[in-house]
PDB file of N, CA and C in Angstrom:
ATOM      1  N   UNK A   1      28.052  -6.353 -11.772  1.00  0.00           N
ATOM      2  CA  UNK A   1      27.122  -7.425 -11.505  1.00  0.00           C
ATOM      3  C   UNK A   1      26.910  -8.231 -12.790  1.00  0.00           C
ATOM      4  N   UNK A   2      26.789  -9.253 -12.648  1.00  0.00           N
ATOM      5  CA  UNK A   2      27.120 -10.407 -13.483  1.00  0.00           C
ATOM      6  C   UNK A   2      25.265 -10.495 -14.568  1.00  0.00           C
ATOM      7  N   UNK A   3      25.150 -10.164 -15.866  1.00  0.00           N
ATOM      8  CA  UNK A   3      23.644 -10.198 -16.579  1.00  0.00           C
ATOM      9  C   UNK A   3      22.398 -11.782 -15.976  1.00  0.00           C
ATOM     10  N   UNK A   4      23.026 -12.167 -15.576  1.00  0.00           N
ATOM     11  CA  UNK A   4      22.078 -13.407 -15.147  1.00  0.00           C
ATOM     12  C   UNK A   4      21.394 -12.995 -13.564  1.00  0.00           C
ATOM     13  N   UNK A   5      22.595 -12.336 -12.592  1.00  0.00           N
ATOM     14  CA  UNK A   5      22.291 -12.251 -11.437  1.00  0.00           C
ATOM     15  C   UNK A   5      21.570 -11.045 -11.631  1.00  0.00           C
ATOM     16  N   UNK A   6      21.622 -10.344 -12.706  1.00  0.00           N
ATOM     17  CA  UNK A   6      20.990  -9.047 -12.200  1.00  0.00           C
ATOM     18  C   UNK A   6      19.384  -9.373 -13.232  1.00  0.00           C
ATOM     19  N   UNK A   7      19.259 -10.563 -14.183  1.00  0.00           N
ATOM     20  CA  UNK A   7      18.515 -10.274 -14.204  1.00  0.00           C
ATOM     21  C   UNK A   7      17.426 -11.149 -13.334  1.00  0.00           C
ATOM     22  N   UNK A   8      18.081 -12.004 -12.225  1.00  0.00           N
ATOM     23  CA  UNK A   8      17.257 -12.853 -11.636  1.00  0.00           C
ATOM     24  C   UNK A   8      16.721 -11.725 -10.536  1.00  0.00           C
ATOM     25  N   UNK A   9      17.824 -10.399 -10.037  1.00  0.00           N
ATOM     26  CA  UNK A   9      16.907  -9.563  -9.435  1.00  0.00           C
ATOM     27  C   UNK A   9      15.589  -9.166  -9.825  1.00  0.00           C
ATOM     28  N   UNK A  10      15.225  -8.874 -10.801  1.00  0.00           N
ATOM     29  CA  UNK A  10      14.756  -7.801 -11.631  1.00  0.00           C
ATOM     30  C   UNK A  10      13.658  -9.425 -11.829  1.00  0.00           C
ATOM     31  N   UNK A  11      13.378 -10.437 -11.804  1.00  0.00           N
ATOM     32  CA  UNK A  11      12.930 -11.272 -11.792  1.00  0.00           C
ATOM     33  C   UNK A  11      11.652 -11.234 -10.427  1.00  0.00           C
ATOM     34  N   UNK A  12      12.803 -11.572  -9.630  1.00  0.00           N
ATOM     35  CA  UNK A  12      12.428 -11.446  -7.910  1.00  0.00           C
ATOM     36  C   UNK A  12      11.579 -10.502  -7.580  1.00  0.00           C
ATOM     37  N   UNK A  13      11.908  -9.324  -8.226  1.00  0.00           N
ATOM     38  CA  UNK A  13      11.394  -8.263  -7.690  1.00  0.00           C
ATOM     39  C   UNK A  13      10.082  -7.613  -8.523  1.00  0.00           C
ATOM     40  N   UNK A  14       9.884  -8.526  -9.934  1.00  0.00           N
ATOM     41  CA  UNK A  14       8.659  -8.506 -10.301  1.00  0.00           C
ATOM     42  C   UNK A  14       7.597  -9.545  -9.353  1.00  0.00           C
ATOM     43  N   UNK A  15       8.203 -11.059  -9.560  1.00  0.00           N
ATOM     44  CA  UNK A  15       6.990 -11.975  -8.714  1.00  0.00           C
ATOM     45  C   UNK A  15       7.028 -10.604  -7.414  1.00  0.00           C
ATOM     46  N   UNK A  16       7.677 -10.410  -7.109  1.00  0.00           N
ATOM     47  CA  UNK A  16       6.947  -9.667  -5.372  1.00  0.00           C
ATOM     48  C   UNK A  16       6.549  -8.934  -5.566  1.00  0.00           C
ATOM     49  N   UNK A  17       6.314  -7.557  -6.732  1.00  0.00           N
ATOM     50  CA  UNK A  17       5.084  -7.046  -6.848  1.00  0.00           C
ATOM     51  C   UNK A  17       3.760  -8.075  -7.489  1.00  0.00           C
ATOM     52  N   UNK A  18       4.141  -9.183  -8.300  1.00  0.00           N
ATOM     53  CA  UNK A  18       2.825  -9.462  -8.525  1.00  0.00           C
ATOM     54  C   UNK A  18       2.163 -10.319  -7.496  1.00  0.00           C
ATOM     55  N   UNK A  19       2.697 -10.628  -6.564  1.00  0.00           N
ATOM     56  CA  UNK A  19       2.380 -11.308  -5.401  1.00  0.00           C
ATOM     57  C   UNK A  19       1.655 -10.547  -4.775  1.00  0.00           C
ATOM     58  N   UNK A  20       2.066  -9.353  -4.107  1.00  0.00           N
ATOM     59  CA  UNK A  20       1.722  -8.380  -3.443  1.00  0.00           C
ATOM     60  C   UNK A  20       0.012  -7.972  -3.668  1.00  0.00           C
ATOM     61  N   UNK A  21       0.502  -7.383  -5.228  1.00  0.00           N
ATOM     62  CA  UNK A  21      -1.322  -6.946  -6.146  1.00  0.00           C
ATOM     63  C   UNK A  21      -2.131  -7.920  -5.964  1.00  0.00           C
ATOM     64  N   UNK A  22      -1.750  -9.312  -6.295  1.00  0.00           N
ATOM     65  CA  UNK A  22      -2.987 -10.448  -5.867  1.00  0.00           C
ATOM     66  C   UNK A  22      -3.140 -10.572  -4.940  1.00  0.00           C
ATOM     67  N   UNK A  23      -2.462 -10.423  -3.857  1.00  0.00           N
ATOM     68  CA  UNK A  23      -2.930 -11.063  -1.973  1.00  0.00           C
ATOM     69  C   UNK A  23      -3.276  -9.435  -1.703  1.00  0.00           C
ATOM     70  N   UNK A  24      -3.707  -8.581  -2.155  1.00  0.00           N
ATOM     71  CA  UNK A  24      -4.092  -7.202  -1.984  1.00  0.00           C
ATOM     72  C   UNK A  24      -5.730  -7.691  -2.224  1.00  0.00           C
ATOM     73  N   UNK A  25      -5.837  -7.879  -3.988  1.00  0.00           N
ATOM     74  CA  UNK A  25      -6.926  -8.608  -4.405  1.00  0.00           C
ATOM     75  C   UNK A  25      -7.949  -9.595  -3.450  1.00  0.00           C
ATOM     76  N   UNK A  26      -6.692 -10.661  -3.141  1.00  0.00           N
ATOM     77  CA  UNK A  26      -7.481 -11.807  -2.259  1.00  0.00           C
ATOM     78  C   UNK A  26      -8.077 -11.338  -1.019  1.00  0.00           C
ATOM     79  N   UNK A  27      -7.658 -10.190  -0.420  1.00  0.00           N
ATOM     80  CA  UNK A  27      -8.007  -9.980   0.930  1.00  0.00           C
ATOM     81  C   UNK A  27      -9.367  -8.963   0.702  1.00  0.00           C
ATOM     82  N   UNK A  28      -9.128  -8.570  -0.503  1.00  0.00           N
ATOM     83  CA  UNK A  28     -10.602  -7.468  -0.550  1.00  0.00           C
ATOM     84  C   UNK A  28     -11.367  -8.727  -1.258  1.00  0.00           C
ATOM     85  N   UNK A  29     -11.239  -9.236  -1.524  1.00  0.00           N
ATOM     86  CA  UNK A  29     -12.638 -10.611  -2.100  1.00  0.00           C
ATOM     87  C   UNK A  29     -13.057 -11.267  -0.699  1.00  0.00           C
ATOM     88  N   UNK A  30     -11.873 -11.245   0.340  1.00  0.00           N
ATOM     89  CA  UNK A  30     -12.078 -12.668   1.383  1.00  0.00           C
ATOM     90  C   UNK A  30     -12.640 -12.065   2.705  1.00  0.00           C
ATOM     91  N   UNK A  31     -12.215 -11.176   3.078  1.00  0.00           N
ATOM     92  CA  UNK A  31     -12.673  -9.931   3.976  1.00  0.00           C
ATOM     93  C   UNK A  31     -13.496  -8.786   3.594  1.00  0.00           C
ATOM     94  N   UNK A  32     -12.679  -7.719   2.696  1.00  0.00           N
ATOM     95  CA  UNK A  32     -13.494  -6.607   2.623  1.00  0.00           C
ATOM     96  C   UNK A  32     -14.883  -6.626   2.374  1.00  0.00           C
ATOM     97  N   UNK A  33     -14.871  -7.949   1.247  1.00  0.00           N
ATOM     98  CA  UNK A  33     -16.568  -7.233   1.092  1.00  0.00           C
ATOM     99  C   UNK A  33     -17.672  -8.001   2.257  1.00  0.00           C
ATOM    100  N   UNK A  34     -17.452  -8.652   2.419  1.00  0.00           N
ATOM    101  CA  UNK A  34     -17.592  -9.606   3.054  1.00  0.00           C
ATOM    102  C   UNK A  34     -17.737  -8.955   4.703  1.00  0.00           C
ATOM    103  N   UNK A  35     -16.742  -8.051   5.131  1.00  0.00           N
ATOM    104  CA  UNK A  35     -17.193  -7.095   6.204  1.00  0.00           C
ATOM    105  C   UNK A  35     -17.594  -5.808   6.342  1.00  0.00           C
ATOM    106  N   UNK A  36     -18.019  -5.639   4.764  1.00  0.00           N
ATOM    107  CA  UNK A  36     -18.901  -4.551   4.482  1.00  0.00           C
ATOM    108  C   UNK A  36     -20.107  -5.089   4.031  1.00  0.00           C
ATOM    109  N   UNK A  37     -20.557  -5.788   4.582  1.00  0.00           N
ATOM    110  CA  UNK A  37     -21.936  -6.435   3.656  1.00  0.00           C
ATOM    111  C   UNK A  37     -23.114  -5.787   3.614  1.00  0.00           C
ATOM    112  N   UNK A  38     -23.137  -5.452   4.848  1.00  0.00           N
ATOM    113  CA  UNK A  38     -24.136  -4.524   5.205  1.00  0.00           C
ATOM    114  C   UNK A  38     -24.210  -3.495   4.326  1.00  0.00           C
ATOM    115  N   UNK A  39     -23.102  -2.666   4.336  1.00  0.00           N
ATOM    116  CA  UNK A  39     -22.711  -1.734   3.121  1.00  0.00           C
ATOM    117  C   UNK A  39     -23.347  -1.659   1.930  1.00  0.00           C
ATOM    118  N   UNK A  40     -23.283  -2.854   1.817  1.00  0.00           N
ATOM    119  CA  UNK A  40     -23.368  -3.372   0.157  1.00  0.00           C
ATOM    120  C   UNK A  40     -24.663  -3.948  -0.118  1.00  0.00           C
ATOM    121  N   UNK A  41     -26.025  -3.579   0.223  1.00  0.00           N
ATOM    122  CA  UNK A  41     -27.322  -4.099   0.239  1.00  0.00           C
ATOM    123  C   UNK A  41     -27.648  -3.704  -1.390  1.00  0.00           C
ATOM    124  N   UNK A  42     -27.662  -4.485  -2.590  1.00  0.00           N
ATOM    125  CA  UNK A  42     -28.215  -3.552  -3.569  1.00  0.00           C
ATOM    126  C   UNK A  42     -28.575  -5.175  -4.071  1.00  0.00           C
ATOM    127  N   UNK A  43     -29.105  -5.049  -4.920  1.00  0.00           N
ATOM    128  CA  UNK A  43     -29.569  -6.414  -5.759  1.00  0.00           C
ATOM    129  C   UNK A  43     -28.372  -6.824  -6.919  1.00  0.00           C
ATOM    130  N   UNK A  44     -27.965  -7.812  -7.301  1.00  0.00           N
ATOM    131  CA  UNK A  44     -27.443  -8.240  -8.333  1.00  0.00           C
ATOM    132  C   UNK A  44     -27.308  -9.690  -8.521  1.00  0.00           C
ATOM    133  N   UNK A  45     -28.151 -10.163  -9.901  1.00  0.00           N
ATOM    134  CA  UNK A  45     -28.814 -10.981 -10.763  1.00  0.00           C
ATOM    135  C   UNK A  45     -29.896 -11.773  -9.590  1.00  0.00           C
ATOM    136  N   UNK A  46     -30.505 -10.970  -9.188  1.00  0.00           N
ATOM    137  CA  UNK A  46     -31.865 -11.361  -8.406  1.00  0.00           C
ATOM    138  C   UNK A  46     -31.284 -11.491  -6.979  1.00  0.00           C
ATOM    139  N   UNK A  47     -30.554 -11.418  -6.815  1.00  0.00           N
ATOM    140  CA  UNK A  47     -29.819 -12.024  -5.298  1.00  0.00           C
ATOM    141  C   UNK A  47     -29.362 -10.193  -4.777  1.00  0.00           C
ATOM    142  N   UNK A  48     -29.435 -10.666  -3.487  1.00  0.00           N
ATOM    143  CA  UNK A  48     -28.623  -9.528  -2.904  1.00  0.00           C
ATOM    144  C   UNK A  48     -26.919  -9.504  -2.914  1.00  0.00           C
ATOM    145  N   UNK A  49     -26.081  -8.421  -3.206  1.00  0.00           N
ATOM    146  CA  UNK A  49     -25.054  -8.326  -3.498  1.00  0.00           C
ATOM    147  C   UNK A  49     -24.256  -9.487  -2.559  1.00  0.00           C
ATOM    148  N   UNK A  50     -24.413  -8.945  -1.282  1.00  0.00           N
ATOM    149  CA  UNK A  50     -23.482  -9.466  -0.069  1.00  0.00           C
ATOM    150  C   UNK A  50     -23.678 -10.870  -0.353  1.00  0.00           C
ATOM    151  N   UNK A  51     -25.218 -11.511  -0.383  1.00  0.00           N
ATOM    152  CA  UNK A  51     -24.837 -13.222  -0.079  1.00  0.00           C
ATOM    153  C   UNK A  51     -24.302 -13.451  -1.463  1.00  0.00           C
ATOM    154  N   UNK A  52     -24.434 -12.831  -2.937  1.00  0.00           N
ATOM    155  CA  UNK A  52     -24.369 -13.798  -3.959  1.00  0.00           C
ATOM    156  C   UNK A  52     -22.484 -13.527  -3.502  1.00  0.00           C
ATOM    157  N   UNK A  53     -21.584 -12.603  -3.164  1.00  0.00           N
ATOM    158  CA  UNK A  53     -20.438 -12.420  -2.821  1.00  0.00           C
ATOM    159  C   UNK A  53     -19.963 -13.615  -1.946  1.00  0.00           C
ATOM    160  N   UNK A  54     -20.647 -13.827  -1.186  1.00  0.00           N
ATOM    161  CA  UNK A  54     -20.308 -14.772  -0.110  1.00  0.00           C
ATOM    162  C   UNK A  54     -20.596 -16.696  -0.622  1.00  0.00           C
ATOM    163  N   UNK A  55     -21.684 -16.492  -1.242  1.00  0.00           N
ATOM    164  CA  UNK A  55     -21.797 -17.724  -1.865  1.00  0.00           C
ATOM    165  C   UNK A  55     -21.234 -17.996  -2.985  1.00  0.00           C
ATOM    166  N   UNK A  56     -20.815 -17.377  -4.155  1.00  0.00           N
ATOM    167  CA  UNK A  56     -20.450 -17.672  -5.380  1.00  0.00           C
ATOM    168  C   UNK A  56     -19.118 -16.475  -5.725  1.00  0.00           C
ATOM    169  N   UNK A  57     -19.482 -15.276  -5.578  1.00  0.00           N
ATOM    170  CA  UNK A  57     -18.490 -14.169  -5.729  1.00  0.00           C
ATOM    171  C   UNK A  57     -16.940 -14.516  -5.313  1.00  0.00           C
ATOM    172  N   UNK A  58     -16.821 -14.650  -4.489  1.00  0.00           N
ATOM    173  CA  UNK A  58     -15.720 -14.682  -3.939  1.00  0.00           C
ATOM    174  C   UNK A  58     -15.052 -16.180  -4.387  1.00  0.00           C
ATOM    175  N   UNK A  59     -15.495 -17.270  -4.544  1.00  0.00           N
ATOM    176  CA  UNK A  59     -14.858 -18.641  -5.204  1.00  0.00           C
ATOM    177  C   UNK A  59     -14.751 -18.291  -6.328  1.00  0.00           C
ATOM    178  N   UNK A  60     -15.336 -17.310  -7.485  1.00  0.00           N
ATOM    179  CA  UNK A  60     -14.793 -17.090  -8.852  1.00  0.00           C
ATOM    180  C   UNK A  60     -13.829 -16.035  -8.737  1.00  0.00           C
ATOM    181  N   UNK A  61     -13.727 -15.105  -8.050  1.00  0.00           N
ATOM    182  CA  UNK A  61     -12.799 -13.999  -7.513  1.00  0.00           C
ATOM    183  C   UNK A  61     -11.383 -14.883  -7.311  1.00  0.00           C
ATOM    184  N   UNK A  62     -11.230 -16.137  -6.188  1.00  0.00           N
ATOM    185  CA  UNK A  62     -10.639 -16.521  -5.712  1.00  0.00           C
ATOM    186  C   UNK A  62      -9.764 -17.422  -7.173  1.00  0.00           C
ATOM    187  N   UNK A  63     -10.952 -18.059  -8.324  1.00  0.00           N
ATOM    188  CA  UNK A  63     -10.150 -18.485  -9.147  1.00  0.00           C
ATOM    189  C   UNK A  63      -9.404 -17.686 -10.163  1.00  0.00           C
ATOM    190  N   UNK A  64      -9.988 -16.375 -10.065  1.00  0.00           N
ATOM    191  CA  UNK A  64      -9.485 -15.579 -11.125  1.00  0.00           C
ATOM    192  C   UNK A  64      -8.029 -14.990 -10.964  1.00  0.00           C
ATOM    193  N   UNK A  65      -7.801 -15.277  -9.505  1.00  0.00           N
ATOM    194  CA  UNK A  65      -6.461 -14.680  -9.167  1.00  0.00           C
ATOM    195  C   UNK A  65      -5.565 -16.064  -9.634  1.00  0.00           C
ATOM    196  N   UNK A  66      -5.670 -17.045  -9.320  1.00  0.00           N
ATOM    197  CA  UNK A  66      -4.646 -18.235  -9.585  1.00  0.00           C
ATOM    198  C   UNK A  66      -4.942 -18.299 -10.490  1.00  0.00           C
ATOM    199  N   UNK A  67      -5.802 -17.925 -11.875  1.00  0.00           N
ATOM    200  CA  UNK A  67      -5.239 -18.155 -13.246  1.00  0.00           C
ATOM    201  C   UNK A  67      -4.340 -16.669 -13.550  1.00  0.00           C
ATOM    202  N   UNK A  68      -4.819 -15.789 -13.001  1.00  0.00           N
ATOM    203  CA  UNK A  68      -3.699 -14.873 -12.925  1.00  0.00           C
ATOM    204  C   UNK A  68      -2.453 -14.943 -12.596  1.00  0.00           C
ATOM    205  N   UNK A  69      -2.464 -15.483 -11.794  1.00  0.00           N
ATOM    206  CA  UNK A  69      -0.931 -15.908 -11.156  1.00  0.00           C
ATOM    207  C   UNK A  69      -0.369 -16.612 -12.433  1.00  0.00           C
ATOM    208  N   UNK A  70      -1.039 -17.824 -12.714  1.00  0.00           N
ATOM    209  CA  UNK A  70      -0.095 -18.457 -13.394  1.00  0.00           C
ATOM    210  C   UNK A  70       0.274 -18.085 -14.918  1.00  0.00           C
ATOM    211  N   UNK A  71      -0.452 -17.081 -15.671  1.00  0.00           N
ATOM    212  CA  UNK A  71      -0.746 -16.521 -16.388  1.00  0.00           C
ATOM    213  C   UNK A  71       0.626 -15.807 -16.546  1.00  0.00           C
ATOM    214  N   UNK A  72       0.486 -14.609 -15.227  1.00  0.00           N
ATOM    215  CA  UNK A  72       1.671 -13.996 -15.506  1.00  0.00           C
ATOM    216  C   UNK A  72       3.228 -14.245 -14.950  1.00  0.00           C
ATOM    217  N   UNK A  73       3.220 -15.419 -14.174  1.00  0.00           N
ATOM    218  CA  UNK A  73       4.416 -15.932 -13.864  1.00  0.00           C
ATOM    219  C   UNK A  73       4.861 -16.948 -15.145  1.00  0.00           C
ATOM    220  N   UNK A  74       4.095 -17.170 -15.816  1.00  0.00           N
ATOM    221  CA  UNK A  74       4.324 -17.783 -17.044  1.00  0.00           C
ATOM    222  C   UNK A  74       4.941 -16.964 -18.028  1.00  0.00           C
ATOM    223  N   UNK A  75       4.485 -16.016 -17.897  1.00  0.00           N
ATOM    224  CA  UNK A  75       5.038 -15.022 -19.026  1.00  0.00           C
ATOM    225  C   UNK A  75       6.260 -14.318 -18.551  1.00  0.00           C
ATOM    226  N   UNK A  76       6.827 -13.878 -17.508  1.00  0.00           N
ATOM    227  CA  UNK A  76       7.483 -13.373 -16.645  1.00  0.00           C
ATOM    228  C   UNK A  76       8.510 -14.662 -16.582  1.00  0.00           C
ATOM    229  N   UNK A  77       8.649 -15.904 -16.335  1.00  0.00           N
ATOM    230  CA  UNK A  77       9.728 -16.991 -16.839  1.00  0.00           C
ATOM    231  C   UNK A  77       9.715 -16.594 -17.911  1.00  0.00           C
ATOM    232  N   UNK A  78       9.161 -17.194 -19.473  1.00  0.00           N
ATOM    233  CA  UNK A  78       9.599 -16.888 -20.768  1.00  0.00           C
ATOM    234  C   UNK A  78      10.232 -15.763 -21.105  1.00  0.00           C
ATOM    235  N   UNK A  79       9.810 -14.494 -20.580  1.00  0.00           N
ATOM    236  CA  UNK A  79      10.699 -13.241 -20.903  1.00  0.00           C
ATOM    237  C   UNK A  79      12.601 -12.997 -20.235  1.00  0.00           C
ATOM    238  N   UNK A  80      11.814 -13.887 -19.197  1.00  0.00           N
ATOM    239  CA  UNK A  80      13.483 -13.469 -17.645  1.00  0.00           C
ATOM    240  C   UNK A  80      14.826 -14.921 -18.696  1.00  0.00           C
ATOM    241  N   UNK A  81      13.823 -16.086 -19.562  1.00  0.00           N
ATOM    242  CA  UNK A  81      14.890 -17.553 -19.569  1.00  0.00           C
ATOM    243  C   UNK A  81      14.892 -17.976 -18.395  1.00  0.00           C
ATOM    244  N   UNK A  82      13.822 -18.251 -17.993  1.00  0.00           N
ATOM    245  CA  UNK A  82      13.380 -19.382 -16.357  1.00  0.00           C
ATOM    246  C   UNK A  82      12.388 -20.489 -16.866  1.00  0.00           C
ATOM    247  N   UNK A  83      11.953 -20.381 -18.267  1.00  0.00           N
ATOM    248  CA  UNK A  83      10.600 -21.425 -18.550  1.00  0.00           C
ATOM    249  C   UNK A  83      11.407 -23.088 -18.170  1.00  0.00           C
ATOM    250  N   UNK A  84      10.616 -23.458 -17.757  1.00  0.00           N
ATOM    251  CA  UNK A  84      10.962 -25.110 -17.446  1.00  0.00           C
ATOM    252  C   UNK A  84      10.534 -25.523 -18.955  1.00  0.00           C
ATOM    253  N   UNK A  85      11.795 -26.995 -19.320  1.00  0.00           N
ATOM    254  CA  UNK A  85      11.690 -28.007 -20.012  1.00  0.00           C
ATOM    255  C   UNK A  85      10.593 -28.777 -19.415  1.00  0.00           C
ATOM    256  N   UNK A  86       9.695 -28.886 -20.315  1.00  0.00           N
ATOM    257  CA  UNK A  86       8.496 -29.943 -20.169  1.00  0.00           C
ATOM    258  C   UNK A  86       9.105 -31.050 -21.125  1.00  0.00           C
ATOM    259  N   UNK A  87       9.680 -31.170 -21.810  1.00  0.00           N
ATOM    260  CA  UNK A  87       9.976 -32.458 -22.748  1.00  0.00           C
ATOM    261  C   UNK A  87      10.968 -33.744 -22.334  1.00  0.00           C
TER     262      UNK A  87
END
């Protein structure tokens, strides 16, 4: 197998685990807690867990994964020789 093709596997097959771990992530921010709310009655920063989750939690949850993403698909091009010419 030819070093480019094998390392575009080995590429591939990182984004799809890191794909995987974040839409794992996204679904316990967007659902889980969210249908455990009840569950989750405790106070935090004056608010009850569930709504501050539902009102604010989950949109910073939600951004923390897409700077993740791009974070480590950024780094994951530079290491594989996939970074795009910006110039």
């Amino acid at each position: 197998m030819e070093p480019q093709q094998q390392r575009r596997e080995i590429y591939w097959k990182q984004t799809g685990r890191v794909t995987v771990v974040l839409m794992i992530l996204w679904f316990v921010a967007g659902l889980g807690v969210h249908f455990f709310a009840r569950d989750l009655n405790f106070r935090f920063f004056g608010w009850p867990f569930s709504f501050w989750m539902a009102a604010q939690g989950s949109l910073l949850i939600f951004l923390l994964i897409v700077v993740a993403y791009v974070w480590i698909m950024e780094r994951l091009d530079r290491e594989h020789g996939f970074e795009e010419d910006l110039s």
